[in-house]
PDB file of N, CA and C in Angstrom:
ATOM      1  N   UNK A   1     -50.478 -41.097 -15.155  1.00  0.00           N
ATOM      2  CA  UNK A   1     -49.859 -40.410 -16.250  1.00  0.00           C
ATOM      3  C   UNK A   1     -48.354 -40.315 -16.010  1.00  0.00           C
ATOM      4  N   UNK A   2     -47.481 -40.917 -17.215  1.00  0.00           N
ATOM      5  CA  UNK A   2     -45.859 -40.740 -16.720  1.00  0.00           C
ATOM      6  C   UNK A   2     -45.520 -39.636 -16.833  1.00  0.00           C
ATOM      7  N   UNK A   3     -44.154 -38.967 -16.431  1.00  0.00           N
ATOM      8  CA  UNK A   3     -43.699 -37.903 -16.413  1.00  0.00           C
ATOM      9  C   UNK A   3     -42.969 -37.419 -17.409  1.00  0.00           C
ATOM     10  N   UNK A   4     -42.743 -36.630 -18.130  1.00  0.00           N
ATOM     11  CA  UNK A   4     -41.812 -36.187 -18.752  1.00  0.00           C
ATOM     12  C   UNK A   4     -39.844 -35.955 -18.520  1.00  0.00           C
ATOM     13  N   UNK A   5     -39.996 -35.494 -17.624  1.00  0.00           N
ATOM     14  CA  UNK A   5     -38.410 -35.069 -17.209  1.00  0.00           C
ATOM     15  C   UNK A   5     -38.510 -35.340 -15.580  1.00  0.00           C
ATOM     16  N   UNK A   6     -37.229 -35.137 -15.373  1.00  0.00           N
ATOM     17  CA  UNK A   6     -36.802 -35.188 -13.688  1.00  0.00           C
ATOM     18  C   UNK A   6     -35.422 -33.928 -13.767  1.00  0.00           C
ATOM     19  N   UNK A   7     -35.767 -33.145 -12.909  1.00  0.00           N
ATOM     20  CA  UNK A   7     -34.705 -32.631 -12.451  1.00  0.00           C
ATOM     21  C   UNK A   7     -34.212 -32.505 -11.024  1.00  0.00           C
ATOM     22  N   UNK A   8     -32.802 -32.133 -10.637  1.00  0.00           N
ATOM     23  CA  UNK A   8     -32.286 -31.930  -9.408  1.00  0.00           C
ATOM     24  C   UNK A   8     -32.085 -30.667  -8.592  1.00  0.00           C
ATOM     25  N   UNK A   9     -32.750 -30.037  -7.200  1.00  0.00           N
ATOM     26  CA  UNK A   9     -32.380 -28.871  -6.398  1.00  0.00           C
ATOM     27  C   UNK A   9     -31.036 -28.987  -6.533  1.00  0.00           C
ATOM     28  N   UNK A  10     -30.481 -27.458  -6.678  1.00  0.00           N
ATOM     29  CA  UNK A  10     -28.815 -27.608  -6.211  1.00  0.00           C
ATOM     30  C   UNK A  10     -28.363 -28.609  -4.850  1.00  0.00           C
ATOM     31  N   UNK A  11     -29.206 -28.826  -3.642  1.00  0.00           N
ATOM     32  CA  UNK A  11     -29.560 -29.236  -2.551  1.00  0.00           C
ATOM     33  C   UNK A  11     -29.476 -30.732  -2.876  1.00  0.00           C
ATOM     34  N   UNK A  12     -30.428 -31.060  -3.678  1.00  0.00           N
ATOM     35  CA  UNK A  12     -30.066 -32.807  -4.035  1.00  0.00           C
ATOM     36  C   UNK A  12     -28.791 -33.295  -4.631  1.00  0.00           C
ATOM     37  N   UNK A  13     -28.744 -31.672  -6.046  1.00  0.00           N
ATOM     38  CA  UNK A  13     -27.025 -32.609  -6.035  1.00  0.00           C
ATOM     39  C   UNK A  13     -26.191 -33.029  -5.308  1.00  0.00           C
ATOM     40  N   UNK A  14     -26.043 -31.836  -4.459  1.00  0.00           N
ATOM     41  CA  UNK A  14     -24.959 -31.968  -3.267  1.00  0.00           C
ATOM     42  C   UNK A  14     -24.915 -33.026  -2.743  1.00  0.00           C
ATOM     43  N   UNK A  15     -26.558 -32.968  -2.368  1.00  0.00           N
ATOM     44  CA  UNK A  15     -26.692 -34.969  -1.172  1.00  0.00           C
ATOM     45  C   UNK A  15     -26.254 -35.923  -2.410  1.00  0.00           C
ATOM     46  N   UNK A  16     -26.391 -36.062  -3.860  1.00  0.00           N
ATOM     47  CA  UNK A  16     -26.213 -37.257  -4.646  1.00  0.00           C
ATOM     48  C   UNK A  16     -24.489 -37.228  -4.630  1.00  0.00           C
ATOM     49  N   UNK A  17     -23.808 -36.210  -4.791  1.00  0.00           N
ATOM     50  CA  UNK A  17     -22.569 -36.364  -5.051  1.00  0.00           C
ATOM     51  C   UNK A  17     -21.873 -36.989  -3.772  1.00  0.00           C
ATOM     52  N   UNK A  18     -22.780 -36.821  -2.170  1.00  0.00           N
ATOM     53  CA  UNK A  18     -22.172 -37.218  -1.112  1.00  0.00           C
ATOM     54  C   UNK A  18     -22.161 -38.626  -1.022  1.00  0.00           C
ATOM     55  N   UNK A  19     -23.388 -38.773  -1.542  1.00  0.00           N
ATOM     56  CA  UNK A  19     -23.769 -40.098  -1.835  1.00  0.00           C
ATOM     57  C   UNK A  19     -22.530 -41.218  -2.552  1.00  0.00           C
ATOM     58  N   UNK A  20     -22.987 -40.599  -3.818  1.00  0.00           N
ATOM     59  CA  UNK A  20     -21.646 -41.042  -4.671  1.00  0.00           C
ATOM     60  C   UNK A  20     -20.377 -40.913  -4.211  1.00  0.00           C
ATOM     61  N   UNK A  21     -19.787 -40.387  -3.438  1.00  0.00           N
ATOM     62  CA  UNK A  21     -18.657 -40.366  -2.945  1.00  0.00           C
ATOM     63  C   UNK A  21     -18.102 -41.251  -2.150  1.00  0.00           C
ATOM     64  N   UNK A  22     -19.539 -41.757  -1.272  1.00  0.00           N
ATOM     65  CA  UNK A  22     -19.284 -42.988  -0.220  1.00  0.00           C
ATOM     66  C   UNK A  22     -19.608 -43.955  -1.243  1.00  0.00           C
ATOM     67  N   UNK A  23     -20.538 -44.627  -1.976  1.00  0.00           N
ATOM     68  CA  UNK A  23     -20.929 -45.432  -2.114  1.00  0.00           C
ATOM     69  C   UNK A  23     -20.569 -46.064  -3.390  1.00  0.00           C
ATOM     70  N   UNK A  24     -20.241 -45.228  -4.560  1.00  0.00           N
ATOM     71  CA  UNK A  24     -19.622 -45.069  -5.744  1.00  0.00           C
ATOM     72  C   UNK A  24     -20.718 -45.531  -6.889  1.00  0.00           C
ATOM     73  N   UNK A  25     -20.364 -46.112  -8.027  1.00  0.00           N
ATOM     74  CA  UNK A  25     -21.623 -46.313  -9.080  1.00  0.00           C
ATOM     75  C   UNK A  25     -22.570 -47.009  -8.474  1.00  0.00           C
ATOM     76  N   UNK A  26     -22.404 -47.964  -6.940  1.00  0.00           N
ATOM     77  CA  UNK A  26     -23.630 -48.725  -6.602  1.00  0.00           C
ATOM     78  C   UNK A  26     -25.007 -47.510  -6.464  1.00  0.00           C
ATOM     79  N   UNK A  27     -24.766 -46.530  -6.088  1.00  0.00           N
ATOM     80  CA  UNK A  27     -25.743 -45.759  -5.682  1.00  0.00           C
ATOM     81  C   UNK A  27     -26.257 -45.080  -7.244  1.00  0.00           C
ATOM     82  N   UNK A  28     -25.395 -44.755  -7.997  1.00  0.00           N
ATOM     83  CA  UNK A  28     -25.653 -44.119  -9.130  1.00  0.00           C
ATOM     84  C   UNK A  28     -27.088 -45.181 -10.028  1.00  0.00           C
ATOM     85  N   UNK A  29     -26.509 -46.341 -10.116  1.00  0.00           N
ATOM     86  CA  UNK A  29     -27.414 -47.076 -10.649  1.00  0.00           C
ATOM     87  C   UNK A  29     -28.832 -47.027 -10.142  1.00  0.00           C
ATOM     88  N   UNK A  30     -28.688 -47.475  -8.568  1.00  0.00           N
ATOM     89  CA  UNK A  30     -29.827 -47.854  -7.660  1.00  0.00           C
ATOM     90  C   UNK A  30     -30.483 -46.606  -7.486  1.00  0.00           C
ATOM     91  N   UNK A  31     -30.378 -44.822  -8.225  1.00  0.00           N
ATOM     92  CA  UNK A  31     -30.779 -44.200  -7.903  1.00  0.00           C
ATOM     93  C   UNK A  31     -31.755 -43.650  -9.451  1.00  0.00           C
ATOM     94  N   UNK A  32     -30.876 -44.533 -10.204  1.00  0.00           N
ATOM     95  CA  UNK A  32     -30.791 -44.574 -11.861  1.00  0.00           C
ATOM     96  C   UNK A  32     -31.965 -45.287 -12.005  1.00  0.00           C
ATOM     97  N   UNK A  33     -32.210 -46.162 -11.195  1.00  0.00           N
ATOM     98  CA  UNK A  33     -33.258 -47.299 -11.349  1.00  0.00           C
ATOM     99  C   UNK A  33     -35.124 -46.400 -10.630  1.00  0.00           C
ATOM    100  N   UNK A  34     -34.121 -46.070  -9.716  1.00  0.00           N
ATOM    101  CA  UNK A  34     -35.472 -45.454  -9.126  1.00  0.00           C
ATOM    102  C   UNK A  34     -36.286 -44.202  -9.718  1.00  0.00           C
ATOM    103  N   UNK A  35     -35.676 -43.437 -10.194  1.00  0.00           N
ATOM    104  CA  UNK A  35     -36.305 -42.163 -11.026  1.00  0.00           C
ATOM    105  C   UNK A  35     -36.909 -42.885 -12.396  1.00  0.00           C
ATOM    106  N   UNK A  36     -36.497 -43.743 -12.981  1.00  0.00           N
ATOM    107  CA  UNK A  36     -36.878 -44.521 -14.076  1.00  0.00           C
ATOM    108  C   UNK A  36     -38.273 -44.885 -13.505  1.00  0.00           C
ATOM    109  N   UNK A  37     -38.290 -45.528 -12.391  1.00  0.00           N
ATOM    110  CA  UNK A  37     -39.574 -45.883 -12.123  1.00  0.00           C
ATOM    111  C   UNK A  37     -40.365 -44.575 -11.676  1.00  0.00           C
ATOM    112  N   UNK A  38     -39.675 -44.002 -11.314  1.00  0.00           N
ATOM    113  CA  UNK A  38     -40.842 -42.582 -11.050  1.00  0.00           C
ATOM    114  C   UNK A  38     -41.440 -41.600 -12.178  1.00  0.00           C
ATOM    115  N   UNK A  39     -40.356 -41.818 -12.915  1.00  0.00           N
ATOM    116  CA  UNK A  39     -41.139 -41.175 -14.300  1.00  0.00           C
ATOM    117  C   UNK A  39     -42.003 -41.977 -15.225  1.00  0.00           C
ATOM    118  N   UNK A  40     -42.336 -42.872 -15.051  1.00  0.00           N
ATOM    119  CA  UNK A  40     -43.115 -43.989 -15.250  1.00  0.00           C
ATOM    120  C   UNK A  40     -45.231 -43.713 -14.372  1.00  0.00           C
ATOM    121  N   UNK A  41     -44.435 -43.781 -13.041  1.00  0.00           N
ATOM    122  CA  UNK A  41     -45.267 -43.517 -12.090  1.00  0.00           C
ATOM    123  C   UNK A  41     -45.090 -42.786 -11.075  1.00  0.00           C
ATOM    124  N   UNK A  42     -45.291 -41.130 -11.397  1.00  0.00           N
ATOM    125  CA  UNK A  42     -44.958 -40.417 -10.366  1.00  0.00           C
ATOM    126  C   UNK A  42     -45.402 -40.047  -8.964  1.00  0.00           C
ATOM    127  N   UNK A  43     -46.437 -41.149  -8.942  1.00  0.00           N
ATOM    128  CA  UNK A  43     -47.612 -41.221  -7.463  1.00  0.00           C
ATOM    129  C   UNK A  43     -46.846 -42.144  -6.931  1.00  0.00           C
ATOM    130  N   UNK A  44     -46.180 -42.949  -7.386  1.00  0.00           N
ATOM    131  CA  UNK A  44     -45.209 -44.206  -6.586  1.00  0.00           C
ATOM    132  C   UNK A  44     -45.095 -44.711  -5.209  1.00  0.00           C
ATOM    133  N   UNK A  45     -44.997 -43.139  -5.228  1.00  0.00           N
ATOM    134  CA  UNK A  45     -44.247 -43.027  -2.992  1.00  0.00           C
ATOM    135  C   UNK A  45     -45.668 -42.397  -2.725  1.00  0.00           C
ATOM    136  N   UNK A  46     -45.717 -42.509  -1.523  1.00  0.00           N
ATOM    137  CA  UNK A  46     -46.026 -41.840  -0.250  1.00  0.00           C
ATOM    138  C   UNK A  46     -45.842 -40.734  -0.178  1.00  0.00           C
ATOM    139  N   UNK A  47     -46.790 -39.493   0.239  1.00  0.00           N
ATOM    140  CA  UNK A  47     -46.512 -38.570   0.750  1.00  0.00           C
ATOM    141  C   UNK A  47     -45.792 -38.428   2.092  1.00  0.00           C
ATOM    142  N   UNK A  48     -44.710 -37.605   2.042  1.00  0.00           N
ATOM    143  CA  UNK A  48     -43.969 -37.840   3.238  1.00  0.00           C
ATOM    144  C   UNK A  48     -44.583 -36.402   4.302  1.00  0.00           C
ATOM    145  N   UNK A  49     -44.357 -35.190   3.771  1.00  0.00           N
ATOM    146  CA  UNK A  49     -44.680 -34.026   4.388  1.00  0.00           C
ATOM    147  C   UNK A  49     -45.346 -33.660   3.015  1.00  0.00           C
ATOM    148  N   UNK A  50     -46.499 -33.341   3.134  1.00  0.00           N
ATOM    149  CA  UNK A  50     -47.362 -32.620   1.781  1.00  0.00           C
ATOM    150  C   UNK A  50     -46.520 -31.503   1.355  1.00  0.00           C
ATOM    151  N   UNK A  51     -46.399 -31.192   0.272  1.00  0.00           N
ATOM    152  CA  UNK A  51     -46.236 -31.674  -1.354  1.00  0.00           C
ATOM    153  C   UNK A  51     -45.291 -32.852  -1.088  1.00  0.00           C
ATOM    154  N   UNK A  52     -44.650 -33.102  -0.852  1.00  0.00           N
ATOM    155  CA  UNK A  52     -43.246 -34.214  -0.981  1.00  0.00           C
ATOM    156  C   UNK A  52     -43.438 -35.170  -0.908  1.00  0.00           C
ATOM    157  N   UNK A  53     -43.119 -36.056  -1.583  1.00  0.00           N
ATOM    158  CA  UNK A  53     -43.017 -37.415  -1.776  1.00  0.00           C
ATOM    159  C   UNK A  53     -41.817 -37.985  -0.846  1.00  0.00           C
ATOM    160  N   UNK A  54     -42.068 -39.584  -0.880  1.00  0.00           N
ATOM    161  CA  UNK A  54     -40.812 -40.031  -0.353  1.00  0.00           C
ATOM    162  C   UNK A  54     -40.304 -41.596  -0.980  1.00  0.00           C
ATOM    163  N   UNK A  55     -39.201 -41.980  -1.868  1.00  0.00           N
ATOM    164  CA  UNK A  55     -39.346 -43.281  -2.070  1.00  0.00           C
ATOM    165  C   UNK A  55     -38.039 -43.567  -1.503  1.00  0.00           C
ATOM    166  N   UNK A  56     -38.037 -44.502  -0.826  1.00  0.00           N
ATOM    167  CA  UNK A  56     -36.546 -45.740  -0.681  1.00  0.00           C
ATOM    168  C   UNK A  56     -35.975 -46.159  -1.671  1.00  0.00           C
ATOM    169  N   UNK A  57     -34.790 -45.803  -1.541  1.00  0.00           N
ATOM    170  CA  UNK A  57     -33.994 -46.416  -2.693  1.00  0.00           C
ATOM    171  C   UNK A  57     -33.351 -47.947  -1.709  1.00  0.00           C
ATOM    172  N   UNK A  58     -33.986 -48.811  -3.068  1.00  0.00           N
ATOM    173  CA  UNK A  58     -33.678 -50.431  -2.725  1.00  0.00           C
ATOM    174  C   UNK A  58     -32.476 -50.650  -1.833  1.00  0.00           C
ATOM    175  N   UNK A  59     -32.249 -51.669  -1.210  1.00  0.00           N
ATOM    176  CA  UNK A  59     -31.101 -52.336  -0.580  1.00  0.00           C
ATOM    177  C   UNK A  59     -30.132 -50.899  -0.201  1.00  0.00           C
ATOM    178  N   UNK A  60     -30.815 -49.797   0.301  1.00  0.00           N
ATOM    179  CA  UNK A  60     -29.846 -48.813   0.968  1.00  0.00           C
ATOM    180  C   UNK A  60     -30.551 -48.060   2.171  1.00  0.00           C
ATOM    181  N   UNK A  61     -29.919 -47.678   2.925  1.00  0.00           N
ATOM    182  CA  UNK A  61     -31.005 -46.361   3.663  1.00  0.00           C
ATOM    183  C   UNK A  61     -31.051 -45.301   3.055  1.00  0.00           C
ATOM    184  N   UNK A  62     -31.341 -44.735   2.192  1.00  0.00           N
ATOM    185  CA  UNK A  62     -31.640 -43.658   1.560  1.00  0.00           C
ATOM    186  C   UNK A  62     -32.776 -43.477   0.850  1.00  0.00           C
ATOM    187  N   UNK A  63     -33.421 -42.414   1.255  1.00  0.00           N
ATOM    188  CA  UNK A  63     -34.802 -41.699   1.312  1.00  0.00           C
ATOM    189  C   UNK A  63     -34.650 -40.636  -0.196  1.00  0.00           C
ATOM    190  N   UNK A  64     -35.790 -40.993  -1.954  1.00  0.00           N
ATOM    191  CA  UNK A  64     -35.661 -40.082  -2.571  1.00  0.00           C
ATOM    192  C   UNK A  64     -36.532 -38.787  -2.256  1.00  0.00           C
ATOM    193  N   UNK A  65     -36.467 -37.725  -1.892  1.00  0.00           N
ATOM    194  CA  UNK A  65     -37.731 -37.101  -1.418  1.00  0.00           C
ATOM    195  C   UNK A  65     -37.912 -36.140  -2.623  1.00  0.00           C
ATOM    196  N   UNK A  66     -38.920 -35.989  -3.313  1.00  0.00           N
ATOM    197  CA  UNK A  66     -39.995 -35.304  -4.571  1.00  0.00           C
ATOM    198  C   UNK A  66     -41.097 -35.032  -4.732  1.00  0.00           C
ATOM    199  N   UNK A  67     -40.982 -34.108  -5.521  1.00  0.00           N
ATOM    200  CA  UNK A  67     -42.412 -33.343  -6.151  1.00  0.00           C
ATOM    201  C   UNK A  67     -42.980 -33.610  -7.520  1.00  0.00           C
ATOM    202  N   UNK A  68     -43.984 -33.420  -7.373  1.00  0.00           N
ATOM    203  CA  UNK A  68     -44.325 -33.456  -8.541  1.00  0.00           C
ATOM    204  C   UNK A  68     -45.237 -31.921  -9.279  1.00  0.00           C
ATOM    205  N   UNK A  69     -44.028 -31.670 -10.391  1.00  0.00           N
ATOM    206  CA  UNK A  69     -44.983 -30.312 -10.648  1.00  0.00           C
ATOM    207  C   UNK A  69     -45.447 -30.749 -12.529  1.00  0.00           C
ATOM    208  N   UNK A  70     -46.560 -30.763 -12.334  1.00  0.00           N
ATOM    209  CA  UNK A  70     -47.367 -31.394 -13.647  1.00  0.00           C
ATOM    210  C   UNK A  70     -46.904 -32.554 -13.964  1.00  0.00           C
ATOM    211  N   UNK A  71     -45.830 -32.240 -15.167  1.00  0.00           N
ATOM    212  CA  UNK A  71     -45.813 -33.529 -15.513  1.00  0.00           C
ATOM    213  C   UNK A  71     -44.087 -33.382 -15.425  1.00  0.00           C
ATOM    214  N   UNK A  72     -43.399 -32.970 -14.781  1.00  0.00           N
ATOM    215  CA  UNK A  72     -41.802 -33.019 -14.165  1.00  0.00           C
ATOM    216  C   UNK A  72     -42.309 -33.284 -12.919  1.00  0.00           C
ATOM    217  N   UNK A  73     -40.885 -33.937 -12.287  1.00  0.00           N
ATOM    218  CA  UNK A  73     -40.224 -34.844 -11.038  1.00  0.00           C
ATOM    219  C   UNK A  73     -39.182 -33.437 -10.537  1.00  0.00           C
ATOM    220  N   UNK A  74     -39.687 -33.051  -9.388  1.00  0.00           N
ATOM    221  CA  UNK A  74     -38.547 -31.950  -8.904  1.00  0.00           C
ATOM    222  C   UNK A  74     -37.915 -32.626  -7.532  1.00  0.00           C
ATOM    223  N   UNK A  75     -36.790 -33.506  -7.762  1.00  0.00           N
ATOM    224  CA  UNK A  75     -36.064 -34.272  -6.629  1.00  0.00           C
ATOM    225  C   UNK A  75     -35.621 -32.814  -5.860  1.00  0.00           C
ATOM    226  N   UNK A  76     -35.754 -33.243  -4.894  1.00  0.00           N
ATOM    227  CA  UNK A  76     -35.472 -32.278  -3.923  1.00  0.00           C
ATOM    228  C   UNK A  76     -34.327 -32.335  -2.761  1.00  0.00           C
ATOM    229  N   UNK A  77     -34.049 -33.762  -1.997  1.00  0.00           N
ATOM    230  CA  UNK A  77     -33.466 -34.526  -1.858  1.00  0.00           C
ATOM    231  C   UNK A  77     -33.258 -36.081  -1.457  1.00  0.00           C
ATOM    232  N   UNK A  78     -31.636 -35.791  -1.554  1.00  0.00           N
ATOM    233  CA  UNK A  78     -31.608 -37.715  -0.928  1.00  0.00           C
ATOM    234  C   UNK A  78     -30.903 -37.910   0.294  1.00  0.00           C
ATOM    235  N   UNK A  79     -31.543 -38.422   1.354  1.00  0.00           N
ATOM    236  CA  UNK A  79     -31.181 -38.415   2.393  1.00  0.00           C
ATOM    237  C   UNK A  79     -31.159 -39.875   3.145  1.00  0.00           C
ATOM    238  N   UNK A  80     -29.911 -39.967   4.358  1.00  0.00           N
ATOM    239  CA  UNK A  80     -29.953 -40.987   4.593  1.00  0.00           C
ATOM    240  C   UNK A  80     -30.893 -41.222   5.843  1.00  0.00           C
ATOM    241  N   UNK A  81     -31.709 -42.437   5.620  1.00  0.00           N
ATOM    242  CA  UNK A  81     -32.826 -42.481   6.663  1.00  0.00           C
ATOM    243  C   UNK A  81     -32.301 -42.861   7.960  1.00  0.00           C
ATOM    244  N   UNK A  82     -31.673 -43.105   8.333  1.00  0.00           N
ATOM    245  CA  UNK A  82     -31.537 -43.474   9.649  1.00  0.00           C
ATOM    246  C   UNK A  82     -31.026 -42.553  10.485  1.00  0.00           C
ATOM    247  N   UNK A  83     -31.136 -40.756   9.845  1.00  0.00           N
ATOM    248  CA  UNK A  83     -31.600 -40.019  11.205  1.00  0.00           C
ATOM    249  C   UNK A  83     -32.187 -39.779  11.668  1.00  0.00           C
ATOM    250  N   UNK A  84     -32.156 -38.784  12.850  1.00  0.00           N
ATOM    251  CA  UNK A  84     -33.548 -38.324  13.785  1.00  0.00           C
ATOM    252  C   UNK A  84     -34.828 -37.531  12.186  1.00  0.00           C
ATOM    253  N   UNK A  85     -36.000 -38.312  12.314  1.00  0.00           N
ATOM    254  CA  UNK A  85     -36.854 -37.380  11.104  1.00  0.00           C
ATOM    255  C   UNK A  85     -37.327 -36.280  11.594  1.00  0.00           C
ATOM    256  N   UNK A  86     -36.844 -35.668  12.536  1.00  0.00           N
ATOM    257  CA  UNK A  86     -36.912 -33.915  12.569  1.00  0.00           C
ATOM    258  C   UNK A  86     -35.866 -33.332  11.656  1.00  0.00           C
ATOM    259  N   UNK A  87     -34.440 -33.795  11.690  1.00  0.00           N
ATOM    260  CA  UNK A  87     -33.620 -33.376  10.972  1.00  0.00           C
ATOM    261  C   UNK A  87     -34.083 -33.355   9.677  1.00  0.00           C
ATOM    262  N   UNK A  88     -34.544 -34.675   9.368  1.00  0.00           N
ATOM    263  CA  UNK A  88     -35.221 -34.857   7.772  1.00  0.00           C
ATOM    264  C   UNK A  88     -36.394 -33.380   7.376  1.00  0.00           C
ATOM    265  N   UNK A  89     -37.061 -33.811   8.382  1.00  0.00           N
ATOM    266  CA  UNK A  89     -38.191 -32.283   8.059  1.00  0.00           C
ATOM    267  C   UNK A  89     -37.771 -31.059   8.050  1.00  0.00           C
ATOM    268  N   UNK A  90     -36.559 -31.054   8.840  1.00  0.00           N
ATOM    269  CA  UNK A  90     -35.709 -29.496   8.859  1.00  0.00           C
ATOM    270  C   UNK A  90     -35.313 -29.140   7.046  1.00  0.00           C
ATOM    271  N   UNK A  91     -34.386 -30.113   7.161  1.00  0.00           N
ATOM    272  CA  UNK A  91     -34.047 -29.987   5.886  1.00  0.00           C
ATOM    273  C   UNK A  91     -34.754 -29.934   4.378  1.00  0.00           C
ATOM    274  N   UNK A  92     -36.048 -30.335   4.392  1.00  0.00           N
ATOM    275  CA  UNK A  92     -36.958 -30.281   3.335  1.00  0.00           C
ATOM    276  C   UNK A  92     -37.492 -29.310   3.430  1.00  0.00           C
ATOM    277  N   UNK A  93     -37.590 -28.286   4.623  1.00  0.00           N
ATOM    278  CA  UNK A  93     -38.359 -27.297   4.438  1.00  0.00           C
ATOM    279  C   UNK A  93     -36.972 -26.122   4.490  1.00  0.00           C
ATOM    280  N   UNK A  94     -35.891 -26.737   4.176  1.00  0.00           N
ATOM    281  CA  UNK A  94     -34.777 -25.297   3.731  1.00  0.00           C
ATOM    282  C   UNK A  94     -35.274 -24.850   2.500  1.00  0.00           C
TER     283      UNK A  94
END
C-alpha cells in the first residue's frame, strides 16, 4: 500500500541541510528520488533497529532512516554511513 505524505524530524532537517551544504542539489535530487520511491513502497528498506527503517541513498554513503506510521513516512534521519554504527544507534534513539 503507497503512502500518502512524508515528513521531516526537526533532527533530519538539520542532517538534510548538512547534507546539502556539502554536497549541493546532487543530494537534493538523489534524496528527491528516494522518498518518491518510498512513498510508492514504504516496506522498501530493511529494518534497521525496529520501528526504523533504513534505505541507501544511491551512489552516496548516506543512510535514509524511517518510519512508517500508517500511511505517512516519518524520516527521522540522514546519516552518513561510514561511521562507527553505535554512533548511528545513539543517534536514532535521541
Amino acid at each position: 500500500m503507497a503512502a500518502e505524505e512524508h515528513f521531516f524530524s526537526s533532527a533530519a532537517e538539520a542532517d538534510f541541510q548538512s547534507l546539502y551544504n556539502r554536497y549541493g542539489d546532487l543530494i537534493y535530487g538523489k534524496v528527491d528520488r528516494a522518498i518518491s520511491k518510498l512513498l510508492q513502497h514504504p516496506e522498501l528498506a530493511p529494518i534497521y533497529e525496529d520501528p526504523i527503517r533504513r534505505l541507501v541513498i544511491r551512489g552516496t554513503p548516506v543512510g535514509l532512516f524511517y518510519g512508517i506510521h500508517g500511511r505517512r513516512i516519518a524520516i527521522v534521519a540522514l546519516l552518513d554511513l561510514r561511521q562507527n554504527p553505535e554512533g548511528i544507534l545513539r543517534r536514532l534513539k535521541e
